[in-house]
Every structure is written in structure tokens, then in C-alpha cells.
Protein backbone atom coordinates (compact mmCIF):
# COMPACT_ATOMS: atom_id res chain seq x y z
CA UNK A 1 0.00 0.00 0.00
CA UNK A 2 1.30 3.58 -0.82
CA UNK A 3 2.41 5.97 1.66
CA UNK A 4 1.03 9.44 1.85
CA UNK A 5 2.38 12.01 1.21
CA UNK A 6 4.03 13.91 3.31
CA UNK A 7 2.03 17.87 4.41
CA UNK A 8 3.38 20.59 2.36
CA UNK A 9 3.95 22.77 5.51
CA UNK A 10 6.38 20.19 6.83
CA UNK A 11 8.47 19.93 3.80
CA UNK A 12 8.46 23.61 3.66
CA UNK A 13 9.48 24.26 7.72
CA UNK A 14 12.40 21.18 6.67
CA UNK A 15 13.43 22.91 3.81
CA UNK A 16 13.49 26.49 4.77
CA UNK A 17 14.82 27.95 7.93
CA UNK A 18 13.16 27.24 11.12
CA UNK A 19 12.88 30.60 12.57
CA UNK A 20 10.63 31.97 9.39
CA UNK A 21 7.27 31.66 9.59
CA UNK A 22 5.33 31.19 6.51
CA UNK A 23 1.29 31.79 6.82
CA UNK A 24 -1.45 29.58 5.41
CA UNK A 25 -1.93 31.78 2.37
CA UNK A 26 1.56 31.29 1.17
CA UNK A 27 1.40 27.73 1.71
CA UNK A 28 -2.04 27.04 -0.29
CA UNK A 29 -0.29 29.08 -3.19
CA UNK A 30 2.63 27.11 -3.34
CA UNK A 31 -0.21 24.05 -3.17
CA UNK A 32 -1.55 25.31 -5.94
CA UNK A 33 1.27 25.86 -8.05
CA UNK A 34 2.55 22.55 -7.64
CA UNK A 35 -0.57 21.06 -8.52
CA UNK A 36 -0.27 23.13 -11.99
CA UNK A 37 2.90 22.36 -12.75
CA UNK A 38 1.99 18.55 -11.88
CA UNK A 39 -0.96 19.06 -14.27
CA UNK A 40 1.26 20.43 -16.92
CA UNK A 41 3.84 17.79 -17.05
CA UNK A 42 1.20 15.12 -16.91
CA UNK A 43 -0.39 16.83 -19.97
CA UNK A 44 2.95 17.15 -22.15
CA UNK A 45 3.90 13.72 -21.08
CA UNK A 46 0.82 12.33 -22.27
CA UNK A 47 1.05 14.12 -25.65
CA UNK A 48 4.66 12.30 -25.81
CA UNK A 49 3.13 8.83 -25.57
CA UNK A 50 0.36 9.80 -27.87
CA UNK A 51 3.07 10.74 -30.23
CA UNK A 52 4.65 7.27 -29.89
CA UNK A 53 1.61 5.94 -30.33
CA UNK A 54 1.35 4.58 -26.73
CA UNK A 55 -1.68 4.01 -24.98
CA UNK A 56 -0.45 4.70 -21.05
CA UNK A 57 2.14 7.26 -20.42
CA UNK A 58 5.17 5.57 -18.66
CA UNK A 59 8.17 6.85 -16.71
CA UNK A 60 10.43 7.71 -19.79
CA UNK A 61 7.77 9.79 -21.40
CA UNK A 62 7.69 11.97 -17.53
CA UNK A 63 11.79 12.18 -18.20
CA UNK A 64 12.16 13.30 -21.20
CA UNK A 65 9.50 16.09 -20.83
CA UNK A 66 10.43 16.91 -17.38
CA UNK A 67 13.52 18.46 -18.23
CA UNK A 68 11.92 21.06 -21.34
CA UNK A 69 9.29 21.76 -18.36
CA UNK A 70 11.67 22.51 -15.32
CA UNK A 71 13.26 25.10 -17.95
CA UNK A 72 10.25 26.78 -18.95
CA UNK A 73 9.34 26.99 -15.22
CA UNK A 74 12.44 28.58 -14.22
CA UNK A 75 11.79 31.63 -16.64
């Protein structure tokens, strides 16, 4: 059975420093742009497989469009 995931805040507090609060409005927009960028690399990886004429998108069609999407969403 799968885990779940771990909360966003948590990841955040690890990641960032522990004496900087964030509030809940910051985290739900970083929710929320995760889940579009999830939503975006789903969609270009499934227009990969359907390219390749593939009915389920597997993990090499996520890795080779991963990399053209982390560069478009550094700027």
C-alpha cells in the first residue's frame, strides 16, 4: 500500500529555515502551483506517448518532458 504524502507545511518548515514563519496563504499558493505544474507535465507527457503511439504514459515519457518543463518553469 502507498504511503502518503508527506504535508506541504512540513516539507516547507524542513526545507526552509526554522525561525521563518510562513502563513497559510503562502502555503495554499505554493499548493496550488505545484498542482499546476503537476498538471502540466502530466499533460505534455501524455502528448509524448500519444506521439509514440502509446496508450499509457510511462516513466520515460515523464523524463524526457520533465527536463523542457523545469526550464520553462524557471523563466
Amino acid at each position: 500500500m502507498m504511503n502518503k504524502a508527506p504535508k506541504l507545511k512540513s516539507i516547507i518548515r524542513t526545507k526552509a529555515r526554522s525561525n521563518i514563519s510562513i502563513g497559510p496563504a503562502s502555503v495554499a499558493m505554493i499548493e496550488l502551483l505545484t498542482l499546476l505544474f503537476l498538471k502540466s507535465l502530466a499533460e505534455e507527457a501524455r502528448d509524448s506517448a500519444f506521439g509514440e503511439k502509446s496508450a499509457t504514459i510511462r516513466a520515460h515519457h515523464v523524463r524526457a518532458v520533465s527536463k523542457k518543463m523545469l526550464k520553462k518553469a524557471r523563466g
